[in-house]
N, C-alpha and C. Protein backbone atom coordinates (compact mmCIF):
# COMPACT_ATOMS: atom_id res chain seq x y z
N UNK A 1 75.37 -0.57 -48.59
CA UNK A 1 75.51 0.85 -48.88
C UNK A 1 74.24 1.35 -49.55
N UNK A 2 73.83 2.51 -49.46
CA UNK A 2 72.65 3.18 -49.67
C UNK A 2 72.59 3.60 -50.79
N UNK A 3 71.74 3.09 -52.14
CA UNK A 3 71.92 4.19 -53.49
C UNK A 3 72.33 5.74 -53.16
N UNK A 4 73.12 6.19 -54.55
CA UNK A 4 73.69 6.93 -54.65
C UNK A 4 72.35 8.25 -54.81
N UNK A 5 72.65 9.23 -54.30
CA UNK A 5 71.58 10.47 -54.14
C UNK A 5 72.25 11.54 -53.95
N UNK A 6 71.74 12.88 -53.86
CA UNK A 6 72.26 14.08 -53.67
C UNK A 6 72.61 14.02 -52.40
N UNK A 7 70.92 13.74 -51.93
CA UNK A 7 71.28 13.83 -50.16
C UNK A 7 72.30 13.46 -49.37
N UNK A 8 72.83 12.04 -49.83
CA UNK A 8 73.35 11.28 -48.89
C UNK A 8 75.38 11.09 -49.50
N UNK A 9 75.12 11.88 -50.57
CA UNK A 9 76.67 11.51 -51.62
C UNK A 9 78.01 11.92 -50.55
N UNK A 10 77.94 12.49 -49.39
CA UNK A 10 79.14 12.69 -48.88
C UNK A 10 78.98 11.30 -47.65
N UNK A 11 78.03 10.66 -47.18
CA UNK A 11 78.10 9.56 -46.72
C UNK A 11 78.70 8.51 -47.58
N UNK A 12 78.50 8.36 -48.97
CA UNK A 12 79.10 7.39 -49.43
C UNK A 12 80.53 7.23 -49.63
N UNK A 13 80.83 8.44 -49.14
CA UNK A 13 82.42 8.54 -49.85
C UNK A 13 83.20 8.12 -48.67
N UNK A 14 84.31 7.11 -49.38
CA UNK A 14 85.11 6.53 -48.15
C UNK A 14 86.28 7.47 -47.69
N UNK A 15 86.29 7.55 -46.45
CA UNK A 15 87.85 8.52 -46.02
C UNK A 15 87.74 9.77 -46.55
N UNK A 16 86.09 10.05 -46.89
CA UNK A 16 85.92 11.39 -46.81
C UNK A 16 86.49 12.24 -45.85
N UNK A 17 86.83 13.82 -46.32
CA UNK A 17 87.43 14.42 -45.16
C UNK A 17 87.09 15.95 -46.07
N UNK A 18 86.91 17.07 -45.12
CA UNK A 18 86.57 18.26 -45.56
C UNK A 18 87.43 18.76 -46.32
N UNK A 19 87.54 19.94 -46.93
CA UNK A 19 89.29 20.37 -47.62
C UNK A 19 89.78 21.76 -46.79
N UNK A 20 91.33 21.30 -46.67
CA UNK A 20 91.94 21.76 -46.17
C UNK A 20 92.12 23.12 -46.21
N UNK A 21 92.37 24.20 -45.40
CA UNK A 21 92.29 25.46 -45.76
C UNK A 21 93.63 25.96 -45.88
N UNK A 22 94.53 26.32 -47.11
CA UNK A 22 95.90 26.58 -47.57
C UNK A 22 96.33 25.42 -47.83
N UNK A 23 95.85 24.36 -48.24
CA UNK A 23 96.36 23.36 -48.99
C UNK A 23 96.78 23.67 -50.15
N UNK A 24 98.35 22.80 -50.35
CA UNK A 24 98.28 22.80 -51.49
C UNK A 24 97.03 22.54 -53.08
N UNK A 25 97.12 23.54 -53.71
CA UNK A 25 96.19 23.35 -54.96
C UNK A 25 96.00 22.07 -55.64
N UNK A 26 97.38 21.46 -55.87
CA UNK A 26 97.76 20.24 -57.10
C UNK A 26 97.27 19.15 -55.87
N UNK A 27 97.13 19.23 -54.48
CA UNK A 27 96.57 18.43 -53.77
C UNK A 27 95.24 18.31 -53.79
N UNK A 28 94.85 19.49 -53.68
CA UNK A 28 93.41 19.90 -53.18
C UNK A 28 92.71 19.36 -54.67
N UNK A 29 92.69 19.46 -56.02
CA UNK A 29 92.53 18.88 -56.93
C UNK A 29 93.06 17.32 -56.87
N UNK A 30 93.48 17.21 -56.89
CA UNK A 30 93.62 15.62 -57.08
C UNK A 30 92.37 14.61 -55.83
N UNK A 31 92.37 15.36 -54.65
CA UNK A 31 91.21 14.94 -54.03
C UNK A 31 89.98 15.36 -54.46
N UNK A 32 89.88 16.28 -54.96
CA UNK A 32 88.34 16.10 -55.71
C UNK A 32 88.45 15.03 -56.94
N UNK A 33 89.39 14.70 -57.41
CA UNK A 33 89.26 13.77 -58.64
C UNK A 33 89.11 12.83 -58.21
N UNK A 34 89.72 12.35 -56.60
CA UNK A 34 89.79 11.06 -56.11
C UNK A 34 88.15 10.75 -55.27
N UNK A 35 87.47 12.16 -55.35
CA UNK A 35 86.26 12.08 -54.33
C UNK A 35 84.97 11.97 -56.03
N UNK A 36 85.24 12.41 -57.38
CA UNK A 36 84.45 11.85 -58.49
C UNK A 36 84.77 10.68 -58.93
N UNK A 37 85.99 9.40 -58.30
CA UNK A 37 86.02 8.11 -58.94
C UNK A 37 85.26 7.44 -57.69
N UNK A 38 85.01 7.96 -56.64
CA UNK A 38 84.07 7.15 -55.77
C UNK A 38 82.97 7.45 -55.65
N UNK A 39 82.26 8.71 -56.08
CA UNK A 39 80.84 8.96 -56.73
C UNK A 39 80.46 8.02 -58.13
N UNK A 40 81.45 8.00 -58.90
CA UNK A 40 81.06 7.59 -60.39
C UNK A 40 81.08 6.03 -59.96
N UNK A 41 81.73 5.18 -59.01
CA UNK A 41 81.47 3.96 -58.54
C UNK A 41 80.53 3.59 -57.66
N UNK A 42 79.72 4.52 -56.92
CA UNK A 42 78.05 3.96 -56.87
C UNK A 42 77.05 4.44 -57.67
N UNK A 43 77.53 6.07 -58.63
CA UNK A 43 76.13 6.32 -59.68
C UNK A 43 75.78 5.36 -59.82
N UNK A 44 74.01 5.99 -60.10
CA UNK A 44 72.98 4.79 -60.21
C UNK A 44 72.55 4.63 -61.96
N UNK A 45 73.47 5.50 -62.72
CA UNK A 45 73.36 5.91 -64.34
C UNK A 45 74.86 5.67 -64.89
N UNK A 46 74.05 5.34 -66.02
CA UNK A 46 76.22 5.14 -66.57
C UNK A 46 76.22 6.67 -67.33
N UNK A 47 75.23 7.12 -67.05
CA UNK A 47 75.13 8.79 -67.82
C UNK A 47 76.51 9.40 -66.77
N UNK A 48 75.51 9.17 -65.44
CA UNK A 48 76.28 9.64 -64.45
C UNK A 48 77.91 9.51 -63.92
N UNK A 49 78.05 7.95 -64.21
CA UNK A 49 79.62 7.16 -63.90
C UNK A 49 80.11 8.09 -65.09
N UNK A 50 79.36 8.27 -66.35
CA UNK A 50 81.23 8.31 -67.36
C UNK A 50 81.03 10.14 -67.13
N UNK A 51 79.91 10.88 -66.36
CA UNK A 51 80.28 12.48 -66.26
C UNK A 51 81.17 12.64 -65.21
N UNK A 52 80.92 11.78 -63.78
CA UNK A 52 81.90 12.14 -62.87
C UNK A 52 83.45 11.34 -63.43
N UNK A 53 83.69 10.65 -64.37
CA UNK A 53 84.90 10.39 -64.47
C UNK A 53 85.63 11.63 -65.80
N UNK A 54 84.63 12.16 -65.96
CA UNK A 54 85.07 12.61 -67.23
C UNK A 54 85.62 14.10 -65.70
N UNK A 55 84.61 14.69 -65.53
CA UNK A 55 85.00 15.47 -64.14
C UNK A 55 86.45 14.85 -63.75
N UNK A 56 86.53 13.59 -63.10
CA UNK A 56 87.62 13.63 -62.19
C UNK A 56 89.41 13.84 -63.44
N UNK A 57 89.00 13.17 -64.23
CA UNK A 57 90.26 13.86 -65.36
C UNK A 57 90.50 14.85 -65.91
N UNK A 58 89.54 15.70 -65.48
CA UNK A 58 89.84 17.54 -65.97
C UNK A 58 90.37 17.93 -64.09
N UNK A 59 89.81 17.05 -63.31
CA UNK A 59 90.61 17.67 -61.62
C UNK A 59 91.63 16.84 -62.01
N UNK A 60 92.19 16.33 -62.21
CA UNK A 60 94.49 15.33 -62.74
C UNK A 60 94.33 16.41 -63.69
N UNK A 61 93.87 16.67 -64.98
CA UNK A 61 94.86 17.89 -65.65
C UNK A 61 94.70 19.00 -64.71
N UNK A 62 94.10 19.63 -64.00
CA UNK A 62 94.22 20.52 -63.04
C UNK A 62 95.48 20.89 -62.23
N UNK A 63 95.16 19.45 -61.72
CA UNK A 63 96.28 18.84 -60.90
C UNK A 63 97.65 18.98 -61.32
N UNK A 64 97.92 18.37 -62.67
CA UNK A 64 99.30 18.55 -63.03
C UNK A 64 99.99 19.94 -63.83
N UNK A 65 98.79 20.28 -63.88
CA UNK A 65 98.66 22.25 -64.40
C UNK A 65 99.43 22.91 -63.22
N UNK A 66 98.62 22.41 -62.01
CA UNK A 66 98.96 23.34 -60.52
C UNK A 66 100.16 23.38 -60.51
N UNK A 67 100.90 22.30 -60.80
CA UNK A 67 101.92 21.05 -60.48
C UNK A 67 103.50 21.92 -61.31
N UNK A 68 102.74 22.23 -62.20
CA UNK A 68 103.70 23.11 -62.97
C UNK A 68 103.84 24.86 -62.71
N UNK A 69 102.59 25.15 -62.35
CA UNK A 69 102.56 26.46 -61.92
C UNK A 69 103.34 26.64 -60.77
N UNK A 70 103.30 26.08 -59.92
CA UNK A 70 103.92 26.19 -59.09
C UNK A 70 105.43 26.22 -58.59
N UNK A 71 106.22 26.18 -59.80
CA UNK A 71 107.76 26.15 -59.87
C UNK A 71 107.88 27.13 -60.68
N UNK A 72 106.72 27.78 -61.44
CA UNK A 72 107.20 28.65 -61.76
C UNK A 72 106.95 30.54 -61.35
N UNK A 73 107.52 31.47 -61.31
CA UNK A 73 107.20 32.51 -60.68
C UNK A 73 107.43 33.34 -62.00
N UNK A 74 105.51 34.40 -62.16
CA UNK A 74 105.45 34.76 -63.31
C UNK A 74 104.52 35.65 -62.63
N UNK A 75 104.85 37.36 -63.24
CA UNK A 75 104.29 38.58 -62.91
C UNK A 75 104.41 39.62 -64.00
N UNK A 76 103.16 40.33 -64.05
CA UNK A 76 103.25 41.15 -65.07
C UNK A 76 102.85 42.38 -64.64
N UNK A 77 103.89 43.56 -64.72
CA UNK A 77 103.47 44.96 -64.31
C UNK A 77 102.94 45.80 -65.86
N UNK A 78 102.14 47.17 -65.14
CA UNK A 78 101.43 47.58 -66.11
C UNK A 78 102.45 48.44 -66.61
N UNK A 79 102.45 48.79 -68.06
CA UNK A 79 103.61 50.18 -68.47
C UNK A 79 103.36 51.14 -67.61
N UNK A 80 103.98 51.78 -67.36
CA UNK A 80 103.30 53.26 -66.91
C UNK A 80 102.78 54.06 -68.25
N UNK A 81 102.93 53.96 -69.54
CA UNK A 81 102.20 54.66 -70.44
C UNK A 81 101.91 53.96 -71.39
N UNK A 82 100.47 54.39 -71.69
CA UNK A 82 100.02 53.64 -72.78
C UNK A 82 100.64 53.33 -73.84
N UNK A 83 100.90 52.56 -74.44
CA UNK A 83 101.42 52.03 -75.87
C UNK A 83 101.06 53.51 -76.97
N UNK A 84 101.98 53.93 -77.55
CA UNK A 84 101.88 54.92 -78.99
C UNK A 84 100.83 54.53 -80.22
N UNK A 85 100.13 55.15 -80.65
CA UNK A 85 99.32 54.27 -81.69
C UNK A 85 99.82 54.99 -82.97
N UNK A 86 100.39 54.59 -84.01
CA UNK A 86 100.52 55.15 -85.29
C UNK A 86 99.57 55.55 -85.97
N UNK A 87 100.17 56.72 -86.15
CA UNK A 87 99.11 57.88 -87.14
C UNK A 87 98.50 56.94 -88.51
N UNK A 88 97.03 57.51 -88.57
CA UNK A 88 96.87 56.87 -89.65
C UNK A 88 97.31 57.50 -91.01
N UNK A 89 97.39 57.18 -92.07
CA UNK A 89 97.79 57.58 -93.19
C UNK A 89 96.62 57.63 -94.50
């Protein structure tokens, strides 16, 4: 396998695959987290390994954020009139 580089970082990735268009979110995150533990396993820096892992665990809290958003159904309409402001005194 070829050191790790800008150029070449989507060759290294195994079972790479483009992302899906209307995929689920909590999916679509969890594959980017799963596509920074196979970058951070050929970085050529341990600067590099512990940023893409630190990356791929903010895409899992993402993930399980989505995970929850998604059962729930939440909307907010505007008043029709502005809020009253009390006179000052």
């Amino acid at each position: 396998m070829k050191p790790f580089s800008s150029r070449n970082w989507r060759e290294n990735l195994v079972g790479f695959r483009p992302r899906r268009v209307g995929a689920d979110r909590s999916d679509d995150y969890q594959d980017r987290a799963a596509d920074c533990i196979v970058l951070a396993s050929v970085a050529s820096s341990e600067y590099d390994r512990l940023a893409l892992l630190n990356m791929a665990q903010s895409w899992l809290e993402l993930a399980k954020q989505a995970e929850k958003n998604s059962k729930v159904d939440v909307w907010y309409e505007t008043p029709l009139t502005p809020p009253r402001r009390k006179a000052a005194q």
